[in-house]
N, C-alpha and C. Protein backbone atom coordinates (compact mmCIF):
# COMPACT_ATOMS: atom_id res chain seq x y z
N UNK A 1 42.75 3.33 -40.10
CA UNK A 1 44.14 3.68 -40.37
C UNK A 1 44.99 2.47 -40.04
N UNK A 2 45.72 2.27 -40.72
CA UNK A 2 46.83 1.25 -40.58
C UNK A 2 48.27 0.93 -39.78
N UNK A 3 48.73 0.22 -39.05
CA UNK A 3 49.49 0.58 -37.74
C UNK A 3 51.05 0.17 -38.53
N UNK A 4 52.15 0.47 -37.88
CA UNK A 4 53.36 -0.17 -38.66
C UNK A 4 54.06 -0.08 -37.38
N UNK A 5 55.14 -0.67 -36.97
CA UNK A 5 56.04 -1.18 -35.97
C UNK A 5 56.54 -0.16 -35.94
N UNK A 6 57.46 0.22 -34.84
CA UNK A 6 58.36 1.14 -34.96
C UNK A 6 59.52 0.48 -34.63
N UNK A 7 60.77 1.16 -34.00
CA UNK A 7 62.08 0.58 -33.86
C UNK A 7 61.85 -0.36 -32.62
N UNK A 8 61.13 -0.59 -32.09
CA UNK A 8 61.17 -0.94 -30.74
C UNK A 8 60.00 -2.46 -31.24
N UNK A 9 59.30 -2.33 -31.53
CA UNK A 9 58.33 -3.36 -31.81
C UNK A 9 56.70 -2.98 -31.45
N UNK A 10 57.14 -1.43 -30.97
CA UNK A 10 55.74 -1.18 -30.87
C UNK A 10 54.81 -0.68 -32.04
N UNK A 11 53.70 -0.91 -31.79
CA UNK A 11 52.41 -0.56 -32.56
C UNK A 11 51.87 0.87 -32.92
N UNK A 12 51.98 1.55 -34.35
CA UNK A 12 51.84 3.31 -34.03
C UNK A 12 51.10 3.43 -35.40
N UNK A 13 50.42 4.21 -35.58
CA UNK A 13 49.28 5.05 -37.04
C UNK A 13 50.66 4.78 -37.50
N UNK A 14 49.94 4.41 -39.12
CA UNK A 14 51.00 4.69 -40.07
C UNK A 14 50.53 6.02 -40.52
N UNK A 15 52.26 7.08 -41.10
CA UNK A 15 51.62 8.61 -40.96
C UNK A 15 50.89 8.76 -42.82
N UNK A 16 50.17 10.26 -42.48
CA UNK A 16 49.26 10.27 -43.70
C UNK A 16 50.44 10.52 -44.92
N UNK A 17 49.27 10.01 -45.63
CA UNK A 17 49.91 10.41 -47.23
C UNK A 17 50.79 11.83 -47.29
N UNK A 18 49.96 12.59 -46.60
CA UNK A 18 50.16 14.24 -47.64
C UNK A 18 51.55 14.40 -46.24
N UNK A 19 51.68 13.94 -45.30
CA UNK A 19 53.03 14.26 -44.04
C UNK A 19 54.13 13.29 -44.98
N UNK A 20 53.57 12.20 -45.33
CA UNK A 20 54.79 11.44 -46.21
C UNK A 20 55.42 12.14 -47.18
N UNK A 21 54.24 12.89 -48.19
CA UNK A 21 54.30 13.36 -49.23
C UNK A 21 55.27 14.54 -49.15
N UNK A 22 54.70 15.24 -47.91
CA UNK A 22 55.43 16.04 -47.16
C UNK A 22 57.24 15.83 -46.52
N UNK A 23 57.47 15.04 -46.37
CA UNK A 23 58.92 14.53 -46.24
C UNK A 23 59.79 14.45 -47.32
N UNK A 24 59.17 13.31 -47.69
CA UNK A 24 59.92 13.41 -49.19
C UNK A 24 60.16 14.48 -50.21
N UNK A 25 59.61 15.21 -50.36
CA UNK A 25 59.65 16.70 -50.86
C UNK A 25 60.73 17.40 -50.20
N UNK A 26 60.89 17.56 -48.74
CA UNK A 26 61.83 18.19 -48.26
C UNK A 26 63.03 17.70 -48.31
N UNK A 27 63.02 16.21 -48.30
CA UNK A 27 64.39 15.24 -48.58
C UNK A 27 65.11 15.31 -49.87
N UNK A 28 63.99 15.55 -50.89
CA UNK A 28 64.51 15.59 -52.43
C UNK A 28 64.59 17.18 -52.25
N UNK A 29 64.41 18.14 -51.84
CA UNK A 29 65.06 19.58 -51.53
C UNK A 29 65.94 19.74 -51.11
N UNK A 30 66.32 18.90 -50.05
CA UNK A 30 67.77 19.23 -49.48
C UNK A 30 68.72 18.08 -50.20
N UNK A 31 68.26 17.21 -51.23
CA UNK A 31 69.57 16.54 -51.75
C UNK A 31 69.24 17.65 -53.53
N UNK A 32 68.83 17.83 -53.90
CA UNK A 32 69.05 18.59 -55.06
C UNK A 32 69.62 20.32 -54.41
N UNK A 33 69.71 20.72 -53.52
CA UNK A 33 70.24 22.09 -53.26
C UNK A 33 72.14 21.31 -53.31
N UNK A 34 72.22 20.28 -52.78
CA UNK A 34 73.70 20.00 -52.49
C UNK A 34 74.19 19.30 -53.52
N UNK A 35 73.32 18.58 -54.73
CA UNK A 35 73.79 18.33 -55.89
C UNK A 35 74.01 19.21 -57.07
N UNK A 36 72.85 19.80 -57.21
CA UNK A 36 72.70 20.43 -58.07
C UNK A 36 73.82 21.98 -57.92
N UNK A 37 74.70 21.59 -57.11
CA UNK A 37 75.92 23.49 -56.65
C UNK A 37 76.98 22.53 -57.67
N UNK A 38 77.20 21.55 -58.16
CA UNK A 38 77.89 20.93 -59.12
C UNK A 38 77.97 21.76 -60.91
N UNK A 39 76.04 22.07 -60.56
CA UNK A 39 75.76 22.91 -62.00
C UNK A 39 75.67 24.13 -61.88
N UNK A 40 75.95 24.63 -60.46
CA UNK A 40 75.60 26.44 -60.05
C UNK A 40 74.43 26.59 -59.95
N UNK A 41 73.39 25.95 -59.90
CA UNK A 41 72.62 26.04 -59.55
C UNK A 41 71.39 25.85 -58.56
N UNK A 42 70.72 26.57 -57.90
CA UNK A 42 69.69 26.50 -57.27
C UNK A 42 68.90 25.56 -57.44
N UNK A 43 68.05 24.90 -56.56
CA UNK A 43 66.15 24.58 -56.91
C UNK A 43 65.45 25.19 -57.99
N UNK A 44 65.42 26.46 -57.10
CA UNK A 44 64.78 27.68 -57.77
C UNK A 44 65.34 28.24 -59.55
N UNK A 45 66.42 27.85 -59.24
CA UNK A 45 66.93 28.05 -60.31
C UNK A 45 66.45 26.99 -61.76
N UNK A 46 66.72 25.87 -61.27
CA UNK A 46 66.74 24.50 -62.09
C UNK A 46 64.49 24.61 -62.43
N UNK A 47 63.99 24.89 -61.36
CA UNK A 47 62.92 24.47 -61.30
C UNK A 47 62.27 25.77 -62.54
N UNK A 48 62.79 27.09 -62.72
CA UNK A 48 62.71 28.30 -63.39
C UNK A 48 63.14 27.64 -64.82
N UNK A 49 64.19 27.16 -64.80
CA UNK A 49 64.26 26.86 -66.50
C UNK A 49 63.72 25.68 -66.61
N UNK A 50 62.93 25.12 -66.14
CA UNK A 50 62.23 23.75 -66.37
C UNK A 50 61.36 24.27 -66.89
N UNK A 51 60.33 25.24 -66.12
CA UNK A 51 59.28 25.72 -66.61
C UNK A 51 59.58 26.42 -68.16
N UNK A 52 60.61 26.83 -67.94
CA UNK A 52 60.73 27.70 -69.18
C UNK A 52 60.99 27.10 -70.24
N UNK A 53 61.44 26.17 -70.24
CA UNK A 53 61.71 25.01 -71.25
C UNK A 53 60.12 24.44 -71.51
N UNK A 54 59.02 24.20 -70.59
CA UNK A 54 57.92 23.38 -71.31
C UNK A 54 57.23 24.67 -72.08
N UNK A 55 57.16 25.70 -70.95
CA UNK A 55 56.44 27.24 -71.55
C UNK A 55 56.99 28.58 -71.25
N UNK A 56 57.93 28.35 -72.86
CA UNK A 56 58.37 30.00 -73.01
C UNK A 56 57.73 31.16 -72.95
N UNK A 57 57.75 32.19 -72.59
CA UNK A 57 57.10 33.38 -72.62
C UNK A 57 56.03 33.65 -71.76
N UNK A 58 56.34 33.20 -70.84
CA UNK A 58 55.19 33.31 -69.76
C UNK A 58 55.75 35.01 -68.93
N UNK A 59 54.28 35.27 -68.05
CA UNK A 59 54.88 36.55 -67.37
C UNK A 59 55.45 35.96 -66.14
N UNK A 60 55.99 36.89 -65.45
CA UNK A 60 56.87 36.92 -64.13
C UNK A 60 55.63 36.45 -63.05
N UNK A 61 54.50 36.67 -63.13
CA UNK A 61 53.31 35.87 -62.31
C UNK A 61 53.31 34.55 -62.75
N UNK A 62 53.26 34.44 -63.93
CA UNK A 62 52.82 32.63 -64.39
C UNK A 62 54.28 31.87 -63.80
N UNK A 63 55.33 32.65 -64.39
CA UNK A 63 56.57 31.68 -64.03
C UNK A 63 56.81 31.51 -62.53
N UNK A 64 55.79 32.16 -61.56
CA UNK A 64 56.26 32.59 -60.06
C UNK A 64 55.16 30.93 -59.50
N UNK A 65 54.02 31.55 -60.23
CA UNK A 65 52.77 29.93 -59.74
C UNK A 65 53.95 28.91 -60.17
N UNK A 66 54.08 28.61 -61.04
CA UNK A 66 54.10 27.31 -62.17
C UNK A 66 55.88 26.86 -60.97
N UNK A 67 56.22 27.69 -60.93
CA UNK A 67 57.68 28.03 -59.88
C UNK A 67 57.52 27.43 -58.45
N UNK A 68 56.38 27.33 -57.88
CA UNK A 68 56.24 27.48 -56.71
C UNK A 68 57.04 28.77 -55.46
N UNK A 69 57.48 29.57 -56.43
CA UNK A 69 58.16 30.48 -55.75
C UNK A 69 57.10 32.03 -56.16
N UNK A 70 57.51 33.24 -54.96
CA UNK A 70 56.67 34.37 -54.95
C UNK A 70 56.93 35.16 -56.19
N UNK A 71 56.42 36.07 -56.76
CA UNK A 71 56.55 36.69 -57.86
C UNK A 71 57.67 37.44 -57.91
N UNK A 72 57.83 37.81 -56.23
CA UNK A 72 58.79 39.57 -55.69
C UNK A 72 60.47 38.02 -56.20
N UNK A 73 60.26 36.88 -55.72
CA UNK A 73 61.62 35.96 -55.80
C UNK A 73 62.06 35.78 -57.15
N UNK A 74 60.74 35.37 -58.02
CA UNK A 74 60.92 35.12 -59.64
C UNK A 74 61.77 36.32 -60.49
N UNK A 75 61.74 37.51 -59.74
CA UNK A 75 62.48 38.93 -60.21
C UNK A 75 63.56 38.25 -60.15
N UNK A 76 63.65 38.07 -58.69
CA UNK A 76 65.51 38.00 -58.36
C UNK A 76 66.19 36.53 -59.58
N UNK A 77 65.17 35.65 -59.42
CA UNK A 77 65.70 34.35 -59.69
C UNK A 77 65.96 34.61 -61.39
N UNK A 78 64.87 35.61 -62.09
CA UNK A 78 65.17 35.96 -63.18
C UNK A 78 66.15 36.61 -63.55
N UNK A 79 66.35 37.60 -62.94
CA UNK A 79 67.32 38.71 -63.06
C UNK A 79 68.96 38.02 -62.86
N UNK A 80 69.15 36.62 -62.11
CA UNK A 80 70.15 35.72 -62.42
C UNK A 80 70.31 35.03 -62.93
N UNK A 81 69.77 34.75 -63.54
CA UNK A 81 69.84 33.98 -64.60
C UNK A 81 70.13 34.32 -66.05
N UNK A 82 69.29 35.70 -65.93
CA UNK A 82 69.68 36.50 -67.08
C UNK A 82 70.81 36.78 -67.26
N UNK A 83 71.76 37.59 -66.06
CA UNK A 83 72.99 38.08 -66.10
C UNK A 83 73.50 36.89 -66.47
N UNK A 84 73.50 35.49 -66.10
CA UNK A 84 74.30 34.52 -66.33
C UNK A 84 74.14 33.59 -67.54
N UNK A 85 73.46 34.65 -68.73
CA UNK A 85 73.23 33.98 -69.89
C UNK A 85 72.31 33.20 -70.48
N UNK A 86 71.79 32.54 -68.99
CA UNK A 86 70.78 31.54 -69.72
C UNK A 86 69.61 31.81 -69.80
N UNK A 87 68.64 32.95 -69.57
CA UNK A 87 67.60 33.45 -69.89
C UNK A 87 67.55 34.42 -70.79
N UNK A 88 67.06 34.75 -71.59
CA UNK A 88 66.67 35.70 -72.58
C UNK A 88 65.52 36.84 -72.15
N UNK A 89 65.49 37.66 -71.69
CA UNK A 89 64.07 38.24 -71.08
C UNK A 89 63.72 39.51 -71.77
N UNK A 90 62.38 39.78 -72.60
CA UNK A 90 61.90 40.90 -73.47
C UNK A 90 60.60 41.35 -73.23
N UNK A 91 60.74 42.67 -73.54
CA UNK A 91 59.34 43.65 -73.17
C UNK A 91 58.10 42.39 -73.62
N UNK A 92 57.09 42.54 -73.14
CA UNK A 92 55.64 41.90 -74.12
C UNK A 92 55.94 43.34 -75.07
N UNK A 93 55.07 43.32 -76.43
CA UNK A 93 55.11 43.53 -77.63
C UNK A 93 53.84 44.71 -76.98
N UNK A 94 52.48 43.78 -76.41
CA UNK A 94 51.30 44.56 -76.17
C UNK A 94 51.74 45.59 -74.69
N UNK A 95 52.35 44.95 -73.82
CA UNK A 95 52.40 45.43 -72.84
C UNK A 95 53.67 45.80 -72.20
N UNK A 96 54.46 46.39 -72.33
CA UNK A 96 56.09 46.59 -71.79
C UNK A 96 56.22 46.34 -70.53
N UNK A 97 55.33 46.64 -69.98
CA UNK A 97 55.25 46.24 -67.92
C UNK A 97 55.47 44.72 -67.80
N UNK A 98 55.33 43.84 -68.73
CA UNK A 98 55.10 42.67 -68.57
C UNK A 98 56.53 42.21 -69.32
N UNK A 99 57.58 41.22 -69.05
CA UNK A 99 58.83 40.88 -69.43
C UNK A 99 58.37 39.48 -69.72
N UNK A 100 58.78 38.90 -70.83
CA UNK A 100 58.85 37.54 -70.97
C UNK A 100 60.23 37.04 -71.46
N UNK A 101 60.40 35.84 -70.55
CA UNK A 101 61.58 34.99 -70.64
C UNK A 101 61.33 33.50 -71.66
N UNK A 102 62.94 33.60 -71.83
CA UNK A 102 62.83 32.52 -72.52
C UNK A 102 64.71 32.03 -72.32
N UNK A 103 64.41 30.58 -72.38
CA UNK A 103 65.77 29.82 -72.47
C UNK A 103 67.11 30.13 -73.89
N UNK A 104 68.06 30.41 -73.31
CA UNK A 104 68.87 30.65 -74.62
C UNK A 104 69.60 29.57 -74.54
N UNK A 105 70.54 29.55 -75.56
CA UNK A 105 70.62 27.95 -75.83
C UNK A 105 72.20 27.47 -74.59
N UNK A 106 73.05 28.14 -74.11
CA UNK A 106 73.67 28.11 -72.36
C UNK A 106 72.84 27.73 -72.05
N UNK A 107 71.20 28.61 -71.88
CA UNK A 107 70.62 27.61 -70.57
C UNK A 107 70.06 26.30 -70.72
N UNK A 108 69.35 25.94 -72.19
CA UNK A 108 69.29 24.44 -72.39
C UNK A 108 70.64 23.90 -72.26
N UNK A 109 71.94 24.28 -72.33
CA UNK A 109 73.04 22.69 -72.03
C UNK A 109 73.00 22.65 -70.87
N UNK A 110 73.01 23.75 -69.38
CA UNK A 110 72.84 23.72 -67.96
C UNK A 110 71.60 22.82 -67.76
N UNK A 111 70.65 23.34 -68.15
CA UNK A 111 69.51 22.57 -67.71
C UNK A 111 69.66 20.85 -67.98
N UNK A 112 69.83 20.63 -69.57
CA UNK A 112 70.50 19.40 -69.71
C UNK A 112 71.46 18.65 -68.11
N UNK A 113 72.14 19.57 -68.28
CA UNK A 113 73.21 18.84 -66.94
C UNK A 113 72.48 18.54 -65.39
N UNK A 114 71.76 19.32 -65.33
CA UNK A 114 70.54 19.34 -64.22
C UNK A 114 69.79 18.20 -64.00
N UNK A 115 69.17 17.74 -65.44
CA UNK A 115 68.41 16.99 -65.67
C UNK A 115 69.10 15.61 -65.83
N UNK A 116 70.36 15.54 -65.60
CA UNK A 116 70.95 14.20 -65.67
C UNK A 116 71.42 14.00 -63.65
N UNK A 117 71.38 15.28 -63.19
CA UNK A 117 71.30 15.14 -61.63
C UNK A 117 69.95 14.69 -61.29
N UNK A 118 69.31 15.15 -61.52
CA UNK A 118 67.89 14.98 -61.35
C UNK A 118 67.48 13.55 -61.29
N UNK A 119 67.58 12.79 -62.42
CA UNK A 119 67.45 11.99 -63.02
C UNK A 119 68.10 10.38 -62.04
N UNK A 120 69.41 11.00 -61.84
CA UNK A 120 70.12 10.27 -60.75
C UNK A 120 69.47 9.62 -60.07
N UNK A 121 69.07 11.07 -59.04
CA UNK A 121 68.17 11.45 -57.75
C UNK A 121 67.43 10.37 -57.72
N UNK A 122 65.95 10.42 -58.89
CA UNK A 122 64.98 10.05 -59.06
C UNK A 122 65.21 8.28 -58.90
N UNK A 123 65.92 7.98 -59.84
CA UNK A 123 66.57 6.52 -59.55
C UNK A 123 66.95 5.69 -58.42
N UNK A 124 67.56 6.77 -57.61
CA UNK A 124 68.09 6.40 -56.32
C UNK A 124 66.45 6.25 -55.24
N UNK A 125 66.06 7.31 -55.38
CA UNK A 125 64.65 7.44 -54.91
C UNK A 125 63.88 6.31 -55.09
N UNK A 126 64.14 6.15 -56.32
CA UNK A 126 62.69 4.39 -56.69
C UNK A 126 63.20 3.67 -56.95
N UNK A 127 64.70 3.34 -56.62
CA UNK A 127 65.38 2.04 -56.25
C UNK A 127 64.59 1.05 -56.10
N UNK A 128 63.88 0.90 -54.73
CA UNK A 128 62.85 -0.31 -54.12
C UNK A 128 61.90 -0.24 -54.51
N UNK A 129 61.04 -0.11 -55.79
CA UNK A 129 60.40 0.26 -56.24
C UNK A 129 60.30 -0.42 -57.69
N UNK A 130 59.84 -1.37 -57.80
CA UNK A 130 59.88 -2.37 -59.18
C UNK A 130 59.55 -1.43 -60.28
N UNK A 131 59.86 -1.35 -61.36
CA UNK A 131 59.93 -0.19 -62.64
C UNK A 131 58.36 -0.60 -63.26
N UNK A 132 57.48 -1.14 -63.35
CA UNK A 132 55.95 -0.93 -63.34
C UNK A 132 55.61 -0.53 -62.13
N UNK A 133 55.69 -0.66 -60.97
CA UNK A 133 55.05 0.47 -60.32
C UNK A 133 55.35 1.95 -60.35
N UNK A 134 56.36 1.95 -60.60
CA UNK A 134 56.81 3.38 -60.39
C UNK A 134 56.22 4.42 -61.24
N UNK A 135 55.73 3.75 -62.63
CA UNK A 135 55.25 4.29 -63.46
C UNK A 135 53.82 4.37 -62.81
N UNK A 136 53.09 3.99 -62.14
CA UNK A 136 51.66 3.97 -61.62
C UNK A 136 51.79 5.49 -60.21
N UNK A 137 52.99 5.04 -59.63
CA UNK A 137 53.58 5.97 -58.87
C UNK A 137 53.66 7.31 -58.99
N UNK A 138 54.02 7.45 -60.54
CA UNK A 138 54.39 8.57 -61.51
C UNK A 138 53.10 9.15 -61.52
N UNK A 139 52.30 8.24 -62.29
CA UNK A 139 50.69 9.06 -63.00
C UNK A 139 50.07 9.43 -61.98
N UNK A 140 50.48 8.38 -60.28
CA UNK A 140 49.01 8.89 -59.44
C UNK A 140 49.79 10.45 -58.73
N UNK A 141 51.19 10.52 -59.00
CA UNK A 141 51.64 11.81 -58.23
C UNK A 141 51.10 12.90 -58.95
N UNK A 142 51.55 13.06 -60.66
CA UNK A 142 50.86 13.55 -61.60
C UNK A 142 49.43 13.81 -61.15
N UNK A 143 48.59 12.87 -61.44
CA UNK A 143 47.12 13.11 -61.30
C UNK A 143 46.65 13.89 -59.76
N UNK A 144 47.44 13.95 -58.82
CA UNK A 144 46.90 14.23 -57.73
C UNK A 144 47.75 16.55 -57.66
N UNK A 145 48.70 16.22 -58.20
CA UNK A 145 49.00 17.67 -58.78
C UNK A 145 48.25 18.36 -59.43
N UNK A 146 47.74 17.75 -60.80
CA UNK A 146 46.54 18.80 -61.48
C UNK A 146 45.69 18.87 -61.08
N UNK A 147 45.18 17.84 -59.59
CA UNK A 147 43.66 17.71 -59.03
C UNK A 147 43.97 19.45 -58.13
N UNK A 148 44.61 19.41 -57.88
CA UNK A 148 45.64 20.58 -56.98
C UNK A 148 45.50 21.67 -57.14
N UNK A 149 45.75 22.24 -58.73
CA UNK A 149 45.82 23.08 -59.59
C UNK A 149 44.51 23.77 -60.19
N UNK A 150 43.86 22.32 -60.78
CA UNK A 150 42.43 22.34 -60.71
C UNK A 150 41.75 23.09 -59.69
N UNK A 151 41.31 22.75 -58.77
CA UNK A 151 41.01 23.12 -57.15
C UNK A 151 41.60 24.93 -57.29
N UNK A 152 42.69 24.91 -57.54
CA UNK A 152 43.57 26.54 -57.33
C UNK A 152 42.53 27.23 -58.29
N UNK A 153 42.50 26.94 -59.31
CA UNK A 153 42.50 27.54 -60.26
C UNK A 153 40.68 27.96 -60.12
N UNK A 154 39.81 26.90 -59.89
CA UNK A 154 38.65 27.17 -59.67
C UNK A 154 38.16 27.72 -58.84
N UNK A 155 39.16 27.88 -57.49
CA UNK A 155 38.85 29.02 -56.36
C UNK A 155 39.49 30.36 -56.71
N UNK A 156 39.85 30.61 -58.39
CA UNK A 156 40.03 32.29 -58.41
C UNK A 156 41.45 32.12 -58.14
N UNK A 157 42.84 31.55 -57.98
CA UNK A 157 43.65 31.58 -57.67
C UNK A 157 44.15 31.60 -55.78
N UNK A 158 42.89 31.40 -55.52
CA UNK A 158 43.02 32.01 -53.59
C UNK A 158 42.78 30.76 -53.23
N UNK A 159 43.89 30.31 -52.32
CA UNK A 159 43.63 29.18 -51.44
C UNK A 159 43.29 29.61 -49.72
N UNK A 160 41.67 28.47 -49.98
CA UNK A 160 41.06 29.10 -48.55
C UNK A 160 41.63 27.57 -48.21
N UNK A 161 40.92 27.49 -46.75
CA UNK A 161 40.80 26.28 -45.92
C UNK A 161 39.61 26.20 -46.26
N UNK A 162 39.06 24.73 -46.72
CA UNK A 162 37.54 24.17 -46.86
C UNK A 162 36.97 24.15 -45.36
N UNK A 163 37.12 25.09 -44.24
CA UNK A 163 36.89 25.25 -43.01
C UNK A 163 36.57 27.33 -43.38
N UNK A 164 36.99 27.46 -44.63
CA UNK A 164 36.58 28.85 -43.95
C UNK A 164 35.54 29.21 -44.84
N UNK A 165 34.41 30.27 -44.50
CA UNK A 165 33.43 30.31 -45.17
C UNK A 165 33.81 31.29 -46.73
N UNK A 166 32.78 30.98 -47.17
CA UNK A 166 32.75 31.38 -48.70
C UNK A 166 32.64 32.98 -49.20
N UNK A 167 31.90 33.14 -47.86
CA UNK A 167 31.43 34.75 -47.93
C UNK A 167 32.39 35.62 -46.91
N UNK A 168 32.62 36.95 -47.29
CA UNK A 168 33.09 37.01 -46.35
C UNK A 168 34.52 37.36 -46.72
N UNK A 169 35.33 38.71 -45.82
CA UNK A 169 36.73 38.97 -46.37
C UNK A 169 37.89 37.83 -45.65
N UNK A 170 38.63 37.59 -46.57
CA UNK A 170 39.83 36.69 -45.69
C UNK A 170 40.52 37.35 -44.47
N UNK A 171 40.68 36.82 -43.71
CA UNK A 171 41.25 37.07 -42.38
C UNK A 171 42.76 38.08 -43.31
N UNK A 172 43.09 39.17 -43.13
CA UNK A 172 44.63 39.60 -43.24
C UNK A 172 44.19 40.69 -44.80
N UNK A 173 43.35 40.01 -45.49
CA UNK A 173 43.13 41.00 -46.57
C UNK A 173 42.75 43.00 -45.74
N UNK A 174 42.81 42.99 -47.05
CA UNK A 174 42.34 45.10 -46.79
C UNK A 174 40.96 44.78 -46.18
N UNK A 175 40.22 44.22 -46.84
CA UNK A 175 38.96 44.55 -46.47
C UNK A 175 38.64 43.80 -45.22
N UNK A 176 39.77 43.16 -44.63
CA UNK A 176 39.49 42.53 -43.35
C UNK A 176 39.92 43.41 -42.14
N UNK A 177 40.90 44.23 -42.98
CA UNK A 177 41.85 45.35 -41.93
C UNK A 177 40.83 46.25 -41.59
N UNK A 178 40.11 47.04 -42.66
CA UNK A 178 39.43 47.93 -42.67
C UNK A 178 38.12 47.75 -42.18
N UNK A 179 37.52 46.33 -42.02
CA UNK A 179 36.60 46.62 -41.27
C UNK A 179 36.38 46.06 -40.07
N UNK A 180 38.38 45.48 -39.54
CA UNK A 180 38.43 45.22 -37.66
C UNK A 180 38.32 47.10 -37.31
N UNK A 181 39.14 47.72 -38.38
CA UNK A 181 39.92 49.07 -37.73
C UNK A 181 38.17 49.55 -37.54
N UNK A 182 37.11 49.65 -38.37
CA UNK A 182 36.03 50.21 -37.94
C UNK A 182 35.23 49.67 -37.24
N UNK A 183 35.39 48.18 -36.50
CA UNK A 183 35.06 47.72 -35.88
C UNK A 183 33.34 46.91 -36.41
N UNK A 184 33.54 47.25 -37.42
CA UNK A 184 32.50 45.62 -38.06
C UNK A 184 32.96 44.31 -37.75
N UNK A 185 34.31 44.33 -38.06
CA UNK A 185 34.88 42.60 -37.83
C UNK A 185 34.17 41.81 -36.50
């Protein structure tokens, strides 16, 4: 591991990727919640018609993954958006339980306006950052997301810890409740 100075001149681990990765995420969260109240909008909000803009008609589960937000939130986040014009939301055809959304054309000019905050952001962000790397920057953030997804998707949608075994009910599931309460666990 590699050491970097601190304020003082002393010698300390430089921190990992995924705690960096981890910062910055929360930094670009808390400056897009205070930019983005310019467009009325949320994260959650902005991040909902993004998705919906690459893939219309998804269900209230897909838009909740793809969202990073819970399914029970994607209701609420839907259900405002709708009232406020810029979602379109209709029965499935096969299945009525299932609602699919879609952008009406209010919410592409908002989103537009979003995407020029955004955009800002991003600039300001890779300032120090010579414009060929950033693009290398780009693909390896990219590539390390679908490695992500990948991984999700091939464990069944369930994220374990590669520490917990394969077999076996997850700690908190029913079938973990039911068999501390009978005392198998």
């Amino acid at each position: 591991m590699s050491r970097v100075a601190d304020g003082e001149g002393e010698q300390r681990p430089e921190p990992s990727l995924v705690y960096v990765i981890g910062r910055v995420s929360q930094g670009i969260r808390r400056e897009l919640r205070e930019r983005l109240s310019s467009c009325e909008l949320s994260v959650a909000d902005v991040t909902t018609l993004s998705v919906l803009r690459g893939r219309a008609c998804l269900s209230n589960a897909q838009h909740a993954r793809r969202a990073l937000i819970t399914p029970q939130s994607m209701i609420e986040v839907l259900a405002s958006l709708e009232r406020r014009g810029l979602v379109l939301r209709r029965a499935d055809p096969a299945n009525a339980r299932i609602m699919r959304a879609e952008l009406t054309a209010s919410g592409r000019r908002v989103l537009g306006r979003a995407d020029a905050v955004i955009a800002e952001l991003e600039d300001e962000l890779l300032a120090p950052i010579a414009p060929q790397r950033r693009e290398i920057v780009h693909r390896s953030l990219l590539s390390a997301m679908e490695e992500l997804s990948r991984s999700f998707r091939a464990a069944g949608g369930v994220r374990r810890s590669p520490s917990a075994p394969a077999d076996g009910p997850r700690r908190g599931s029913p079938d973990a409740r039911s068999r501390r309460a009978s005392g198998r666990a």
